[in-house]
C-alpha atoms as a PDB file:
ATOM      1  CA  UNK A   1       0.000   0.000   0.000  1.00  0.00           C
ATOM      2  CA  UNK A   2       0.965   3.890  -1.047  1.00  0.00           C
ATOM      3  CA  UNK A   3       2.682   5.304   2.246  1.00  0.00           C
ATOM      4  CA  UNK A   4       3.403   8.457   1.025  1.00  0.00           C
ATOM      5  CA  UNK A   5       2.140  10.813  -1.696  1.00  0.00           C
ATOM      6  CA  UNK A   6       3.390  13.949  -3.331  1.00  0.00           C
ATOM      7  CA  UNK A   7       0.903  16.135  -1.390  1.00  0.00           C
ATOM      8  CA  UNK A   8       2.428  14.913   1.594  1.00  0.00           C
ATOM      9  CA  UNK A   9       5.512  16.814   1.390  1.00  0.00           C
ATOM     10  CA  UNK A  10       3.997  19.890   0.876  1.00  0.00           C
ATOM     11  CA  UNK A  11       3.015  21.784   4.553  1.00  0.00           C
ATOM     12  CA  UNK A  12      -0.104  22.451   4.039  1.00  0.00           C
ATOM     13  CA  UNK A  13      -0.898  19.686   3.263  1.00  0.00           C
ATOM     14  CA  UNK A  14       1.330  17.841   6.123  1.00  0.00           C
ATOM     15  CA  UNK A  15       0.426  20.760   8.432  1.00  0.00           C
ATOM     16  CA  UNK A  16      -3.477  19.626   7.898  1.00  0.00           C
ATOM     17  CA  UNK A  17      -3.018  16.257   8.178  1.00  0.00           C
ATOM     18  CA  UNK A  18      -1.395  16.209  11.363  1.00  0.00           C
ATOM     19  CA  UNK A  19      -3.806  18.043  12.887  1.00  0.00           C
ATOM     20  CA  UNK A  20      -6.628  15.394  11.682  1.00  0.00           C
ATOM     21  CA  UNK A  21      -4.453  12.322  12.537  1.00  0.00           C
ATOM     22  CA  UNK A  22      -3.897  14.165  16.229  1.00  0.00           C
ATOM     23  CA  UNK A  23      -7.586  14.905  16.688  1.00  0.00           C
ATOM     24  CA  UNK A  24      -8.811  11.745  15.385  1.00  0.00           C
ATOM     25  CA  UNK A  25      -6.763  10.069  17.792  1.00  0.00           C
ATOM     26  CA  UNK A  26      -8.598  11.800  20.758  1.00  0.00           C
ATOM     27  CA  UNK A  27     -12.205  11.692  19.492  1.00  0.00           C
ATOM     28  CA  UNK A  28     -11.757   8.497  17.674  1.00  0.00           C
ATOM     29  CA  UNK A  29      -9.136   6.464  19.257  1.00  0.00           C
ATOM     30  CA  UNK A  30      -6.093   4.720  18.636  1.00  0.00           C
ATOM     31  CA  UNK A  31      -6.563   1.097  16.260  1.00  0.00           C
ATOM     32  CA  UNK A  32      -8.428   0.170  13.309  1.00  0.00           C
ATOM     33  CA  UNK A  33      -9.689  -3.227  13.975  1.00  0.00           C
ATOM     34  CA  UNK A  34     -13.235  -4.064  12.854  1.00  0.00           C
ATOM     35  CA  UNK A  35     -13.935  -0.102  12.341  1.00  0.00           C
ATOM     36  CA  UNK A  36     -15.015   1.201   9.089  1.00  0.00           C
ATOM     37  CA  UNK A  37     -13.959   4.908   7.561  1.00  0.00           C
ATOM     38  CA  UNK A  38     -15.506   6.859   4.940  1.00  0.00           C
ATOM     39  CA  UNK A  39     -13.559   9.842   3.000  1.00  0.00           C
ATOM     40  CA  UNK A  40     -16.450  11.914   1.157  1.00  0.00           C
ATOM     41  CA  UNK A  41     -14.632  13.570  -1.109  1.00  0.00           C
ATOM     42  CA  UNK A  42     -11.507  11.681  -1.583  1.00  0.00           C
ATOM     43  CA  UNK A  43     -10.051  12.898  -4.888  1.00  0.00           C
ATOM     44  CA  UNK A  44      -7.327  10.644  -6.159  1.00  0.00           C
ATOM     45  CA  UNK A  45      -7.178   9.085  -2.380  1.00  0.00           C
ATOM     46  CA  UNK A  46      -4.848  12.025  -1.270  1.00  0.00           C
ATOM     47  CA  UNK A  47      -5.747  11.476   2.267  1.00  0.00           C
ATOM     48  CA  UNK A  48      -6.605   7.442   2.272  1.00  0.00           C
ATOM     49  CA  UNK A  49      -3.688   6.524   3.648  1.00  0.00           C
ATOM     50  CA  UNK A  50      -3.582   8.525   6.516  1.00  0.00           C
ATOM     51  CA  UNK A  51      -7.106   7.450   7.330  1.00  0.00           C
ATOM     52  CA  UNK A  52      -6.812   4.004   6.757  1.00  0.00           C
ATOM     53  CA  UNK A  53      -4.841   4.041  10.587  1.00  0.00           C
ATOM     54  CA  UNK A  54      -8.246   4.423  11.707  1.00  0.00           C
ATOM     55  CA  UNK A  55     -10.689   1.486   9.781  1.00  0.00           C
ATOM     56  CA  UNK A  56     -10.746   0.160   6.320  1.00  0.00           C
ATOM     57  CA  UNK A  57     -11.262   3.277   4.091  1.00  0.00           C
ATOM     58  CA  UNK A  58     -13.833   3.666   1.487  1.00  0.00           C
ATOM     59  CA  UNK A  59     -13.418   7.044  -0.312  1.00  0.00           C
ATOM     60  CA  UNK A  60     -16.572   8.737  -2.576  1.00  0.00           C
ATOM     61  CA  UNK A  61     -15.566  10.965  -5.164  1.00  0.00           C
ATOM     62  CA  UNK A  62     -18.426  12.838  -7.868  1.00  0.00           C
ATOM     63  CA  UNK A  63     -15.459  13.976 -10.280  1.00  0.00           C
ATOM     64  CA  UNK A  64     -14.705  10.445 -12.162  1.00  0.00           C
ATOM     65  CA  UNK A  65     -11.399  11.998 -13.385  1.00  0.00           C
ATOM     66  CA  UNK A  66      -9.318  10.652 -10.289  1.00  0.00           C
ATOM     67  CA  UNK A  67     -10.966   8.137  -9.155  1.00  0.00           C
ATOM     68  CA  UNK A  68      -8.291   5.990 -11.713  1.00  0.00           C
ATOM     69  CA  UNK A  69      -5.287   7.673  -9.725  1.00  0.00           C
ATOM     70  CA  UNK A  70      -6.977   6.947  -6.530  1.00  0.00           C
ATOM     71  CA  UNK A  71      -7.414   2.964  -8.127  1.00  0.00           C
ATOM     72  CA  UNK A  72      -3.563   3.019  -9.418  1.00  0.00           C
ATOM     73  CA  UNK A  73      -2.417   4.147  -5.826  1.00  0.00           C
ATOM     74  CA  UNK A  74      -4.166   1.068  -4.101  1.00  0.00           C
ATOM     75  CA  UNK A  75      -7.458   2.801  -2.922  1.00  0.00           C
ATOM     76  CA  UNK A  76     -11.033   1.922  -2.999  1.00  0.00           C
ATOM     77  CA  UNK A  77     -12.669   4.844  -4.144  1.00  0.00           C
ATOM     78  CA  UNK A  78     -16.169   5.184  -5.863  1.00  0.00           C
ATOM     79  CA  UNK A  79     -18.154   7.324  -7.751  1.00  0.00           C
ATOM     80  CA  UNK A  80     -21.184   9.025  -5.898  1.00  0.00           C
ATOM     81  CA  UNK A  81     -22.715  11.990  -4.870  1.00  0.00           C
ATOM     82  CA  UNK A  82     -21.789  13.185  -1.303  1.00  0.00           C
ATOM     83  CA  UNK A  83     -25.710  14.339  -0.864  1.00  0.00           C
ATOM     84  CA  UNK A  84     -27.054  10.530  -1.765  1.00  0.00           C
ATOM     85  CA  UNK A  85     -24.299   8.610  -0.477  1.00  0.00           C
ATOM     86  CA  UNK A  86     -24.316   4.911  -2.090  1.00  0.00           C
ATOM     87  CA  UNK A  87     -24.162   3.518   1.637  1.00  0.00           C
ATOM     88  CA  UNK A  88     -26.888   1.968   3.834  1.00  0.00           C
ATOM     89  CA  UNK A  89     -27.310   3.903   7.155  1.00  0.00           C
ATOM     90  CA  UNK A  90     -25.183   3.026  10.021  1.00  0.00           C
ATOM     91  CA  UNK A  91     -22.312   2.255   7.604  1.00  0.00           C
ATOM     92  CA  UNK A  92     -19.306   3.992   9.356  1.00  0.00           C
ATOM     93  CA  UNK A  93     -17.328   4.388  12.223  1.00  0.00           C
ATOM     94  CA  UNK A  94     -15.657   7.444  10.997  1.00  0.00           C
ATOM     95  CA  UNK A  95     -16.770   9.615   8.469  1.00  0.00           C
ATOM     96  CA  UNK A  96     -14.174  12.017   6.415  1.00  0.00           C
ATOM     97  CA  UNK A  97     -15.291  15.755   5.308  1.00  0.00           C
ATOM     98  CA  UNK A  98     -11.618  17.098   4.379  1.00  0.00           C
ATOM     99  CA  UNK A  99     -12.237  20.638   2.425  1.00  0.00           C
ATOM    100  CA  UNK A 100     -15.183  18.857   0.558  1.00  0.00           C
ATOM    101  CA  UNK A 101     -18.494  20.283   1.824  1.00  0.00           C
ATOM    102  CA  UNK A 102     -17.479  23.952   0.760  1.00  0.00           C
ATOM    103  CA  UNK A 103     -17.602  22.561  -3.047  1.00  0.00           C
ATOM    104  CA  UNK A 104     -21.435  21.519  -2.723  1.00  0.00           C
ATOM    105  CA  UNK A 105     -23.987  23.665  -3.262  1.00  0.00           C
ATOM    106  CA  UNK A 106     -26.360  21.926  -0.935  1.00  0.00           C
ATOM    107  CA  UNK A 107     -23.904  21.776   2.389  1.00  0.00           C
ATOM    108  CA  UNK A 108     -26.866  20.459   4.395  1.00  0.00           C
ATOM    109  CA  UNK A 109     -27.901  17.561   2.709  1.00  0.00           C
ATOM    110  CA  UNK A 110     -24.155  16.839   2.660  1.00  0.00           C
ATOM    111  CA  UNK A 111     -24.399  17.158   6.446  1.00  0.00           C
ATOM    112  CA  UNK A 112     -27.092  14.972   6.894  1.00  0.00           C
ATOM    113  CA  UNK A 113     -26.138  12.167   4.532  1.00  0.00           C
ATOM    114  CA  UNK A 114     -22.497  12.035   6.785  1.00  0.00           C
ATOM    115  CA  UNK A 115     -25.326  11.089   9.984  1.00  0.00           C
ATOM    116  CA  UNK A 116     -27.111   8.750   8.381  1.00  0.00           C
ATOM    117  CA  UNK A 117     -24.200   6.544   6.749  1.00  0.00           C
ATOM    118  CA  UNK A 118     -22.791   7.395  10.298  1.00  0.00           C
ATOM    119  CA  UNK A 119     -22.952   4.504  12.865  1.00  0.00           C
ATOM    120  CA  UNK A 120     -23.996   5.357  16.799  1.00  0.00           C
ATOM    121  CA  UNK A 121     -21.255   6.590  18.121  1.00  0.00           C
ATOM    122  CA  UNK A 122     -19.401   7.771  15.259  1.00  0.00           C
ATOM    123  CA  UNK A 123     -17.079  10.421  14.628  1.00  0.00           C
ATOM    124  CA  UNK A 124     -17.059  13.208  12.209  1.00  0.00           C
ATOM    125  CA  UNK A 125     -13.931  15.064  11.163  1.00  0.00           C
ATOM    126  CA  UNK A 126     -14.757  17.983   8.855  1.00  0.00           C
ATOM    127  CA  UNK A 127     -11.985  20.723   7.490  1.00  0.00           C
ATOM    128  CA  UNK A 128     -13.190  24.018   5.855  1.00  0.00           C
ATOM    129  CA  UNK A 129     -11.714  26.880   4.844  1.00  0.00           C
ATOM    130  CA  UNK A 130     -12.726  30.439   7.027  1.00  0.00           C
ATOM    131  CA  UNK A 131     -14.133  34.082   6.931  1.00  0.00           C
ATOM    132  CA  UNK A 132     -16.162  35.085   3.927  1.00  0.00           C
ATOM    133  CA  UNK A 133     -13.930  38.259   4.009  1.00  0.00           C
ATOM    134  CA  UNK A 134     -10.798  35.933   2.969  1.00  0.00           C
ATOM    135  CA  UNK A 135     -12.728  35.201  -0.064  1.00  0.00           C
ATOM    136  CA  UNK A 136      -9.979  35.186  -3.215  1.00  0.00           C
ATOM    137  CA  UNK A 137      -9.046  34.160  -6.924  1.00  0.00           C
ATOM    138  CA  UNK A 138      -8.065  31.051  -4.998  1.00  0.00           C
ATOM    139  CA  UNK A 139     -11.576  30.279  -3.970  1.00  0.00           C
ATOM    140  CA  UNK A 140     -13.021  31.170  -7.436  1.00  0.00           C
ATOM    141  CA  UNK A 141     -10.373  28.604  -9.154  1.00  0.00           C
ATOM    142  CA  UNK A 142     -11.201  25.911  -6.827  1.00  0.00           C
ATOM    143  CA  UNK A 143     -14.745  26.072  -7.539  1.00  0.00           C
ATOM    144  CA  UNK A 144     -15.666  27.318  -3.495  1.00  0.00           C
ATOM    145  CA  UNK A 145     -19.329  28.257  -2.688  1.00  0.00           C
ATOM    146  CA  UNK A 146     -18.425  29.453   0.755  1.00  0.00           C
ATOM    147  CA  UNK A 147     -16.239  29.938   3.593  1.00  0.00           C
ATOM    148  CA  UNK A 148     -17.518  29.519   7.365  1.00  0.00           C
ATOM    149  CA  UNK A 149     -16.908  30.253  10.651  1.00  0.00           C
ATOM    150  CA  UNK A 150     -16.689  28.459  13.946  1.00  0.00           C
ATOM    151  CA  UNK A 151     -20.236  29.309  14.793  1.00  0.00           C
ATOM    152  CA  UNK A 152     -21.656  29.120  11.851  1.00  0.00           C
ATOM    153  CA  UNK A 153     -20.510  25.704  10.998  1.00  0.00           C
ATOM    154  CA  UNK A 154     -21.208  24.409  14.702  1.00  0.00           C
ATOM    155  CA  UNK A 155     -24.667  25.530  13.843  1.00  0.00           C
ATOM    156  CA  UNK A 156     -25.003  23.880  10.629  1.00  0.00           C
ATOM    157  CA  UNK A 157     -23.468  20.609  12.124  1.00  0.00           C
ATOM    158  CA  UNK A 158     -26.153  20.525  15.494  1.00  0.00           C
ATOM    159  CA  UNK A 159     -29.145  20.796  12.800  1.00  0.00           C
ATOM    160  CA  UNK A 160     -27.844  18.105  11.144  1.00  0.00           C
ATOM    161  CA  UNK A 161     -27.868  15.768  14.378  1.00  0.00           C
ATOM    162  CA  UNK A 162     -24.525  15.863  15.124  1.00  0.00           C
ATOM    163  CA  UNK A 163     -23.171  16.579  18.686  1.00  0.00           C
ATOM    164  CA  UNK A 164     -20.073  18.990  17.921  1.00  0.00           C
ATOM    165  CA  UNK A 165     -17.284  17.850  20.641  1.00  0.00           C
ATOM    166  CA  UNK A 166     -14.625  20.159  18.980  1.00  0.00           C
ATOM    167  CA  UNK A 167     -14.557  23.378  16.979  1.00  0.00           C
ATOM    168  CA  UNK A 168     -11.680  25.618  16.250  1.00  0.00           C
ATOM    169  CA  UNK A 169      -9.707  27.968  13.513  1.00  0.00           C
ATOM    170  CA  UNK A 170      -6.236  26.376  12.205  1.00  0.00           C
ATOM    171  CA  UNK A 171      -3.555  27.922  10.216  1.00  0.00           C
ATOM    172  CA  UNK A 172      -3.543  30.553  13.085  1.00  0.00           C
ATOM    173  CA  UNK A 173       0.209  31.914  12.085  1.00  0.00           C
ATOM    174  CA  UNK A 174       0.051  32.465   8.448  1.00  0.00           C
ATOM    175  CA  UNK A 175      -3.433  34.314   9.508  1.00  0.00           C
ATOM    176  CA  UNK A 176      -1.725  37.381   9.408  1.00  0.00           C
ATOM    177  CA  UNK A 177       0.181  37.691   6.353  1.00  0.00           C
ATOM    178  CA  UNK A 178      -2.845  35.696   4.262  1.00  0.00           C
ATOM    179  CA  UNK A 179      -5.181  38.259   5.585  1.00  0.00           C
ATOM    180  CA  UNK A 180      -3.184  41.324   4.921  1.00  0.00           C
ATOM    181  CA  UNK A 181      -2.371  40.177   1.314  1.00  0.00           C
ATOM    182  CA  UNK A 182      -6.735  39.352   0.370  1.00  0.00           C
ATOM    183  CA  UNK A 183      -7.259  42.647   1.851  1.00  0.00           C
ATOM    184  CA  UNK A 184      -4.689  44.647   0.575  1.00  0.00           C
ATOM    185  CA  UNK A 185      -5.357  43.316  -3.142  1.00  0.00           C
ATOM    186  CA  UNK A 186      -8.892  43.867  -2.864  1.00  0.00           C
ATOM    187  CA  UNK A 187      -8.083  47.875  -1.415  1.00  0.00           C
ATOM    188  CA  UNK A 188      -5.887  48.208  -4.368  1.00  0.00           C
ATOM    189  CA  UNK A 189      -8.565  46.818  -6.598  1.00  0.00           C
ATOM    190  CA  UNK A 190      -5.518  44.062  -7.712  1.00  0.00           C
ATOM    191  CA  UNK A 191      -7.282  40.715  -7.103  1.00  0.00           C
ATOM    192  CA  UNK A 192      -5.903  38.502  -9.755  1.00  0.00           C
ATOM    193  CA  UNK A 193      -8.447  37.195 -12.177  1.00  0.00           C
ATOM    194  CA  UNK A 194      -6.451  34.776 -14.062  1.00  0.00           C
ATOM    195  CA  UNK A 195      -6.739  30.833 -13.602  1.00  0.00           C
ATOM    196  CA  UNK A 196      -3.856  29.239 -10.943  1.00  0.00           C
ATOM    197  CA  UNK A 197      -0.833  28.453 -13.705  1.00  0.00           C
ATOM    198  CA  UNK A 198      -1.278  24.615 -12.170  1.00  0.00           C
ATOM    199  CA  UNK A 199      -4.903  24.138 -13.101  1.00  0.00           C
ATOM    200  CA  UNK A 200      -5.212  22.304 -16.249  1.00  0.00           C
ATOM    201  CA  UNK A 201      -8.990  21.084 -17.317  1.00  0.00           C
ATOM    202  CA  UNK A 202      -7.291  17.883 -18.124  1.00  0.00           C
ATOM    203  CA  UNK A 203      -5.785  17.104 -14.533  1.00  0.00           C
ATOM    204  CA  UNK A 204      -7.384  15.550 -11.762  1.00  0.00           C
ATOM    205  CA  UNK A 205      -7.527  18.306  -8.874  1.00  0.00           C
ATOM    206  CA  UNK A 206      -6.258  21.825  -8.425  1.00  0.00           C
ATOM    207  CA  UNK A 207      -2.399  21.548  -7.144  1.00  0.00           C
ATOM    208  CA  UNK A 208      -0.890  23.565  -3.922  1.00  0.00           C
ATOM    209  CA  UNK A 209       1.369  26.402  -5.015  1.00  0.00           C
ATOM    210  CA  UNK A 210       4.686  24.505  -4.238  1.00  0.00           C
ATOM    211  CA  UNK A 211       7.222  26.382  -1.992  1.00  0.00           C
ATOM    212  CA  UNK A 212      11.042  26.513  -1.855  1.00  0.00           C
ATOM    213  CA  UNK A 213      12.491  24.252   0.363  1.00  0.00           C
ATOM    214  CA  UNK A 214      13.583  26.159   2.980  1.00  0.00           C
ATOM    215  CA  UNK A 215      10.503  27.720   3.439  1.00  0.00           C
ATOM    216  CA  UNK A 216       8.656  24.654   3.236  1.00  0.00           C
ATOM    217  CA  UNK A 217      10.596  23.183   5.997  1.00  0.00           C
ATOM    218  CA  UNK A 218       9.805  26.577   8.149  1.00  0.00           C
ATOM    219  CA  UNK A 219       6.281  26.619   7.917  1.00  0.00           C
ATOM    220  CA  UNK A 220       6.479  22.977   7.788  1.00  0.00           C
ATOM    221  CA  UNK A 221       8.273  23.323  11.737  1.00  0.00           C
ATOM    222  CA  UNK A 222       5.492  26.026  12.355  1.00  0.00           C
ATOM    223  CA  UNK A 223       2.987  23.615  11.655  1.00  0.00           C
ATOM    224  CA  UNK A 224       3.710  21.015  13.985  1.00  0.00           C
ATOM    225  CA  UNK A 225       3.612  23.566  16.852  1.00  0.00           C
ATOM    226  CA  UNK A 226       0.703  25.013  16.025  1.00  0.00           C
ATOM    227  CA  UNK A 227      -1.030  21.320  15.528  1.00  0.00           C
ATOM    228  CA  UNK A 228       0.649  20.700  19.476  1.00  0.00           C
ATOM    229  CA  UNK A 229      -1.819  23.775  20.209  1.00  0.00           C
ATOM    230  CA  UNK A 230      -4.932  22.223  18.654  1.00  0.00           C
ATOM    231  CA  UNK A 231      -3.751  19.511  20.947  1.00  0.00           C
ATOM    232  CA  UNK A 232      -4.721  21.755  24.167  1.00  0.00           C
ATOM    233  CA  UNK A 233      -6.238  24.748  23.367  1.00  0.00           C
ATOM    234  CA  UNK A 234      -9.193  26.102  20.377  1.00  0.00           C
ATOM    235  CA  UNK A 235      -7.515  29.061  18.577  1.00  0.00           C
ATOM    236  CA  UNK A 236      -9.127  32.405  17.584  1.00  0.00           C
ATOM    237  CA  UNK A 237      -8.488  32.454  14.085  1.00  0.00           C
ATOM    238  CA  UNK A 238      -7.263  31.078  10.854  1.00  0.00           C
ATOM    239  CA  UNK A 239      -7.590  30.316   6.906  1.00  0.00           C
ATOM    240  CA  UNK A 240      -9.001  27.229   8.208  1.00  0.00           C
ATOM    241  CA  UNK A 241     -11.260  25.253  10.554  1.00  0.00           C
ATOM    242  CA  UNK A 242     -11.524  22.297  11.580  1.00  0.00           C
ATOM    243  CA  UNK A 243     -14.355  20.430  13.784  1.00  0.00           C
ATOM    244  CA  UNK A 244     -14.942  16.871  15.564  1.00  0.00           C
ATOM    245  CA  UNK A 245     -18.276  15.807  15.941  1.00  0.00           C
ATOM    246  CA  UNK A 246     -20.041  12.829  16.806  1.00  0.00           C
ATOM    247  CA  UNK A 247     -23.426  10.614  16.329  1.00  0.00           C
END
C-alpha cells in the first residue's frame, strides 16, 4: 500500500493532516480493527492513507477523473454523490469531510447524509476553509461556494444531528500575512483574475502552489507547533477550521 504521496511533502498539506491524525486520535481512538472509515470527497485518495490508521477506508468521489489515480495508488474509491451517499445507514465508524463540503452547493444535505451513513457513536472530522472576508481568486479557481466560521458551521453541524465535541480555527500563524495580502489586493482593486498556472482542465484536482524548500521546511516546523496547540487549546483564528463531531 501507497505510504506516502506527493501532497504529503507539501506543509499544508502535512500541516493539515497532522492536525486530523492528532484529533482523530482523541475523538476516535487509537486502532483500526473491525472499524469502518468513509472519506467523502476523496479525490485521487490524497488522504486514504492517513485514514486508513483508523478502519478500512472507502473514499466517494463525484469527479470520475481521479478516481483511476486513486485505483492506481491502491485505494477503494467510488463514484457518488456526497448528498445521496451509495451507503446503507449506520455504515461507518468514521466519516471524512476534508475541504469537501465547501464545493457543494447543498452543504446540508451533505451534512445529513455524513449522519445517516454514520454509525452510533461515530465520529465526524470535517476541514473548511474560514471568513467570507478571505474570499480570493483562490476560492473562485477551486470552484468554493463558501467559507464559514466556527459558529456558523457548529450551527449547521447541530441541525444536522450531530453533537459537535470540537470546533476551532487552524492555520492561526500564516493568519496574518494571508489576511493582509486578500485585503490589501482587494483595497488596491488588484485581485488577480487569471486561472492558478497549475490548473489544467485535463488534470485531476487543483495543485498547492509549491514552496522553496527552505521555506517549506519553516512553515512545515510552524505547523507542527501550532497542531501541538490544537492539541490543548481552540484558537481564535485562521484560513481554516476544523471540527470533531459525533453521532
Amino acid at each position: 500500500m501507497l505510504r506516502q504521496i506527493e501532497e504529503d511533502k507539501h506543509w499544508w498539506f502535512a500541516t493539515r493532516t497532522r492536525a486530523i491524525l492528532a484529533l482523530l486520535d482523541r475523538y476516535a481512538g487509537e486502532g483500526k480493527q473491525g472499524r469502518s472509515v468513509l472519506d467523502v470527497g476523496a479525490g485521487a485518495g490524497n488522504m486514504m492513507h492517513h485514514l486508513a490508521h483508523f478502519g478500512d477506508a472507502i473514499g466517494l468521489e463525484f469527479n470520475p477523473k481521479p478516481i483511476p489515480v486513486a485505483h492506481a495508488r491502491g485505494f477503494d474509491v467510488r463514484q457518488g454523490s456526497a448528498t445521496d451517499m451509495p451507503f446503507a445507514d449506520a455504515s461507518f465508524d468514521i466519516v471524512a469531510l476534508l475541504d469537501t463540503v465547501e464545493h457543494i452547493a447543498e452543504e446540508r444535505a451533505v451534512f445529513a447524509e455524513s449522519f445517516r451513513v454514520a454509525r452510533p457513536g461515530g465520529v465526524l472530522v470535517v476541514t473548511v476553509p474560514a471568513f467570507m472576508w478571505l474570499w480570493s481568486q483562490n476560492d473562485v479557481i477551486n470552484l468554493h461556494q463558501r467559507r464559514y466560521t466556527v459558529p456558523e458551521l457548529t450551527e449547521k453541524l447541530k441541525a444536522a444531528g450531530w453533537q459537535v465535541e470540537y470546533c476551532s480555527y487552524n492555520f492561526a500563524a500564516i493568519f496574518p500575512l494571508s489576511a493582509g495580502v486578500i485585503l490589501l489586493r482587494k483595497l488596491l482593486h488588484r485581485e488577480p483574475q487569471m486561472a492558478s498556472p497549475h490548473f489544467d482542465e485535463d488534470a485531476y484536482q487543483v495543485e498547492m502552489e509549491p514552496a522553496p524548500a527552505l521555506l517549506n521546511g519553516i512553515l512545515e516546523g510552524i505547523g507542527k507547533v501550532e497542531v501541538a496547540l490544537l492539541k490543548r487549546m481552540r484558537l481564535p483564528v485562521g484560513t481554516s477550521i476544523i471540527a470533531m463531531a459525533r453521532k
